[in-house]
Protein backbone atom coordinates (compact mmCIF):
# COMPACT_ATOMS: atom_id res chain seq x y z
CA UNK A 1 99.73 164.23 35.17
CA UNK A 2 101.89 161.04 35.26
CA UNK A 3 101.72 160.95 38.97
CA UNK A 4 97.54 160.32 38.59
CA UNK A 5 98.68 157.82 35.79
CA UNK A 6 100.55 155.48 37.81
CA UNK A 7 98.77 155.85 40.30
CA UNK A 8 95.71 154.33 38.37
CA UNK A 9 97.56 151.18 37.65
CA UNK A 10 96.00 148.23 39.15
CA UNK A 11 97.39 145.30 37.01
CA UNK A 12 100.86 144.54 35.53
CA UNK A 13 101.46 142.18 32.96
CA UNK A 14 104.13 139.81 33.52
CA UNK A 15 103.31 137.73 30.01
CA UNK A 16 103.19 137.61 26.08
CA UNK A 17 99.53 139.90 25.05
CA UNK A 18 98.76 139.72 29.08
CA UNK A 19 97.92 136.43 29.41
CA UNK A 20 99.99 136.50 32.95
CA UNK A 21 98.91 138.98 35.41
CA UNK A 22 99.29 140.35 38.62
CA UNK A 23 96.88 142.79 40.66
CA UNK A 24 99.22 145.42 42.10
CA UNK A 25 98.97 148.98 44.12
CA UNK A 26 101.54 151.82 42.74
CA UNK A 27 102.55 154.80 45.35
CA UNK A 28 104.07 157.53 43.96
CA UNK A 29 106.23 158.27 47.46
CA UNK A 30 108.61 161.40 45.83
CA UNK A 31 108.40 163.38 42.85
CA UNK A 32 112.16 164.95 42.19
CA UNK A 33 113.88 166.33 39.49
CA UNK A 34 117.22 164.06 39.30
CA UNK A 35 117.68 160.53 39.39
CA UNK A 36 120.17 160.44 42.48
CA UNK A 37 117.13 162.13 44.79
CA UNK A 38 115.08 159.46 43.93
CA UNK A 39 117.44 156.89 44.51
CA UNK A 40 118.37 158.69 48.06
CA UNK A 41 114.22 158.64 48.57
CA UNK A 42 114.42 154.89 47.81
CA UNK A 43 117.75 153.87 50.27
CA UNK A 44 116.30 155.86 52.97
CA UNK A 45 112.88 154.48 52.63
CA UNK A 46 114.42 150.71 52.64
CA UNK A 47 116.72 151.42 55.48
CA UNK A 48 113.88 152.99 57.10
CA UNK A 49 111.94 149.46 56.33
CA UNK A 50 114.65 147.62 57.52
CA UNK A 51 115.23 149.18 60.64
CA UNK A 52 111.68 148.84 61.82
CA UNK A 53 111.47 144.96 60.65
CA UNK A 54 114.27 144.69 62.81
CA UNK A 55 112.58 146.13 65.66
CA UNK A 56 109.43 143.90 65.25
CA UNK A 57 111.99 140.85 65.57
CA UNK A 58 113.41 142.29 68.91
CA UNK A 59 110.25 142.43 70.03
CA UNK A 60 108.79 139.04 68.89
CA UNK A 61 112.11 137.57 70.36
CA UNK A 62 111.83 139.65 73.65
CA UNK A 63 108.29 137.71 74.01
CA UNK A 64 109.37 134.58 73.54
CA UNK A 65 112.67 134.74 75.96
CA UNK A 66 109.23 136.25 78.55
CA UNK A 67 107.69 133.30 77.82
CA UNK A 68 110.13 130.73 78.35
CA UNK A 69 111.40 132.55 81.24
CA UNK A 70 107.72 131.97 82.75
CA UNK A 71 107.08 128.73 81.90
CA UNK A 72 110.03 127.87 83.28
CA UNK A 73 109.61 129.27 86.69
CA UNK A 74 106.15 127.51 86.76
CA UNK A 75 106.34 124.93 89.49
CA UNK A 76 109.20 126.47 91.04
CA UNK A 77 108.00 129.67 92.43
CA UNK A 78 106.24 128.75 95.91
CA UNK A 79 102.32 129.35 95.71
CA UNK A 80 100.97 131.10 98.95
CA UNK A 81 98.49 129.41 100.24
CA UNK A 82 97.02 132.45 101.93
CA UNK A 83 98.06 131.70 105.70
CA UNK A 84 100.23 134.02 106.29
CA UNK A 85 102.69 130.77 107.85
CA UNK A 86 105.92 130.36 106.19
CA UNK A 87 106.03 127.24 104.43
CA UNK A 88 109.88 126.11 104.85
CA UNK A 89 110.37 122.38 105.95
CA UNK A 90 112.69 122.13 108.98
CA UNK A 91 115.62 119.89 107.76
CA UNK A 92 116.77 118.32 111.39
């Protein structure tokens, strides 16, 4: 029964007779009987956030190390013209 209640809860007051607001979305994740499984719930559900935040940034860092990489190889790598000659300049 409190588990629909919360999860009915679309504003919380922040102010004096509600004058302040805020629109809000409550998940109930776990339902346990102590406090220290809940609090377990909530440290492995924050590492779990954590880890995967971190993950995004390896990635968004991985693409941008890609991207330097191939802008800086532009003008550098030889184009082939399609002649099937080698294009080396003899130094005499």
């Amino acid at each position: 029964m409190l588990w629909g209640g919360i999860t009915s809860i679309t504003r919380l007051n922040l102010g004096r007779a509600g004058k302040e607001s805020v629109e809000c979305v409550i998940r109930v994740v776990r339902v346990s009987g102590t406090i220290r499984k809940s609090e377990e719930e909530c440290i492995r559900r924050s590492k779990e956030s954590i880890r995967r935040a971190k993950k995004l940034l390896n990635l968004q860092e991985e693409n941008v190390e890609m991207e330097d990489r191939v802008e800086m190889t532009k003008g550098i790598i030889d184009d082939d013209d399609g002649s099937g000659e080698d294009d080396d300049v003899d130094m005499a």
